[in-house]
Protein backbone atom coordinates (compact mmCIF):
# COMPACT_ATOMS: atom_id res chain seq x y z
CA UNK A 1 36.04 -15.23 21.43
CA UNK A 2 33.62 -15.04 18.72
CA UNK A 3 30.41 -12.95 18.81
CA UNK A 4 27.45 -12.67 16.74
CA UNK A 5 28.21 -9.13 15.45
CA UNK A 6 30.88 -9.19 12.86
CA UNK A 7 32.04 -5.68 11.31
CA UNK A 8 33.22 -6.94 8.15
CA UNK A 9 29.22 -8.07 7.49
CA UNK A 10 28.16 -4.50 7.45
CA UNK A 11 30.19 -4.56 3.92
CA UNK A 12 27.95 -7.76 2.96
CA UNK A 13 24.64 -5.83 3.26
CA UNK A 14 23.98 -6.14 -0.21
CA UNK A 15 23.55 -9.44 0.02
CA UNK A 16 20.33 -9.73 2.10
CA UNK A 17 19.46 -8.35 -1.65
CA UNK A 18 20.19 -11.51 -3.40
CA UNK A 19 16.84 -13.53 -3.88
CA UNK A 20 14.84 -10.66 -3.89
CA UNK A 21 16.74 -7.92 -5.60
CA UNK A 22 13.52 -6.12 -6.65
CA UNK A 23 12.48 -5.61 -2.52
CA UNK A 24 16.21 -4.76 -1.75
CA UNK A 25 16.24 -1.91 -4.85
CA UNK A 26 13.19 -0.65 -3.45
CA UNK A 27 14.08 -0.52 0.24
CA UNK A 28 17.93 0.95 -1.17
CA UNK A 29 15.69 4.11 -2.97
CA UNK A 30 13.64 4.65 -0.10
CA UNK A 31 16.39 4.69 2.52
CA UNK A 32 18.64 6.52 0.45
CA UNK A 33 15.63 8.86 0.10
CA UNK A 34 15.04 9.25 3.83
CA UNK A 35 18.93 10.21 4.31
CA UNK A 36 18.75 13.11 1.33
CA UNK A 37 18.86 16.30 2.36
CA UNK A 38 15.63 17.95 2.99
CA UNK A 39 14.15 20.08 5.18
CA UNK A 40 17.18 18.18 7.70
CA UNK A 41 20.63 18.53 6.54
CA UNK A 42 22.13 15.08 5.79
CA UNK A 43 24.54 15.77 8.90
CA UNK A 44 21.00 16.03 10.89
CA UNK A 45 19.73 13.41 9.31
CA UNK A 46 22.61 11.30 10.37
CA UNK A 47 22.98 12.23 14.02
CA UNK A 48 18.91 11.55 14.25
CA UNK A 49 20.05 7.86 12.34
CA UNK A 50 23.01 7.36 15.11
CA UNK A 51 20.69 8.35 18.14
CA UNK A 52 18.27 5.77 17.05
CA UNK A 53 20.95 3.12 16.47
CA UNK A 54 21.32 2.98 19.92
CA UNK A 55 18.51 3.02 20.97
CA UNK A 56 17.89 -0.40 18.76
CA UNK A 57 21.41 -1.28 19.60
CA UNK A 58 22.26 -2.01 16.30
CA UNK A 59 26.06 -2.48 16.25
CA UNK A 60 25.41 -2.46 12.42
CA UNK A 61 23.76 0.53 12.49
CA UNK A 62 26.47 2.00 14.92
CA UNK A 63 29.27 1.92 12.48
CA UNK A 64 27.33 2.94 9.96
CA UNK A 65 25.91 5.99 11.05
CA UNK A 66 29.00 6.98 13.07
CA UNK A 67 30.80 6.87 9.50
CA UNK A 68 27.56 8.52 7.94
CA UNK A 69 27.95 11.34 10.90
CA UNK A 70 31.50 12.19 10.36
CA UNK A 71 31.48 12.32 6.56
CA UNK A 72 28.89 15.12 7.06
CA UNK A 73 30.35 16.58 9.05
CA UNK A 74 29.85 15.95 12.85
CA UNK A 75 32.58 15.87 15.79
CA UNK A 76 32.67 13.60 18.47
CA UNK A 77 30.95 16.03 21.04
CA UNK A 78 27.77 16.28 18.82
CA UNK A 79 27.62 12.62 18.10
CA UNK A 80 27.86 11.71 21.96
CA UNK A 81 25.43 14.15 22.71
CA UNK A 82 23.10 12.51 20.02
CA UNK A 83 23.95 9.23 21.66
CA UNK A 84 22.73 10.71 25.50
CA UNK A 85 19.46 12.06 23.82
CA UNK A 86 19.22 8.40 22.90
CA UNK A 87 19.90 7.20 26.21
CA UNK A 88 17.59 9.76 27.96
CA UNK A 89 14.52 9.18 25.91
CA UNK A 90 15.25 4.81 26.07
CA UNK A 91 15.61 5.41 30.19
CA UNK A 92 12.39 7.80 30.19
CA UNK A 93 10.42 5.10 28.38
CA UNK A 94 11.45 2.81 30.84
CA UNK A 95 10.58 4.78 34.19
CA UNK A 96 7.07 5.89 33.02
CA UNK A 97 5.76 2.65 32.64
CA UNK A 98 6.03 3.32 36.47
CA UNK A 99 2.85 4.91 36.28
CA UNK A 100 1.32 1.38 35.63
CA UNK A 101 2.95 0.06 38.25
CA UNK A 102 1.30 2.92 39.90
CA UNK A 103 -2.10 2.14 38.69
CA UNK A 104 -1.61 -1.66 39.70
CA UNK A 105 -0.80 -0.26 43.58
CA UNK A 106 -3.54 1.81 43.80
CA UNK A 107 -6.40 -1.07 42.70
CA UNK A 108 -4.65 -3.35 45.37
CA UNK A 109 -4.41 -0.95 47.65
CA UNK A 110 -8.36 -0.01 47.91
């Protein structure tokens, strides 16, 4: 069964470049920028990267930070743990926009 996501396009990135190469070599210096090491360590940098792929749930995004995670350095423990952070902060997002729902109760309910 084909699906929309296919892992060999993740190798075809460049090519979003093609018309445009000026605005793809600008957005490749600035994102390689953002992944340098800083004041974060590039493994940091790339567990923050992997958390917030799935949160977007990326697949793209996926594979590559869960490559970019284990050439720094990362096991599988941290990078799952990154990956429940995710999770938690997506599902907390969710559950207080009960508050509105809250708000809408309490005007129909004076």
């Amino acid at each position: 069964m084909a699906t929309y996501y296919e892992e060999d396009d993740l190798s075809r990135f460049g090519e979003v470049g093609r018309e445009r190469p000026d605005l793809y070599a600008k957005f490749m210096e600035w994102y390689g920028a953002t992944l340098a090491e800083g004041e974060l360590t590039r493994r940091e940098k790339a567990l923050i990267g992997l958390a917030v792929a799935h949160a977007l749930q990326c697949p793209y995004c996926v594979d590559s930070f869960t490559q970019q995670c284990l050439e720094a350095g990362s096991n599988a423990a941290q990078m799952t743990e990154a990956l429940h952070v995710a999770a938690s902060v997506r599902g907390g997002s969710a559950l207080v926009h009960g508050v509105q729902m809250l708000n809408s109760l309490d005007k129909v309910s004076m």
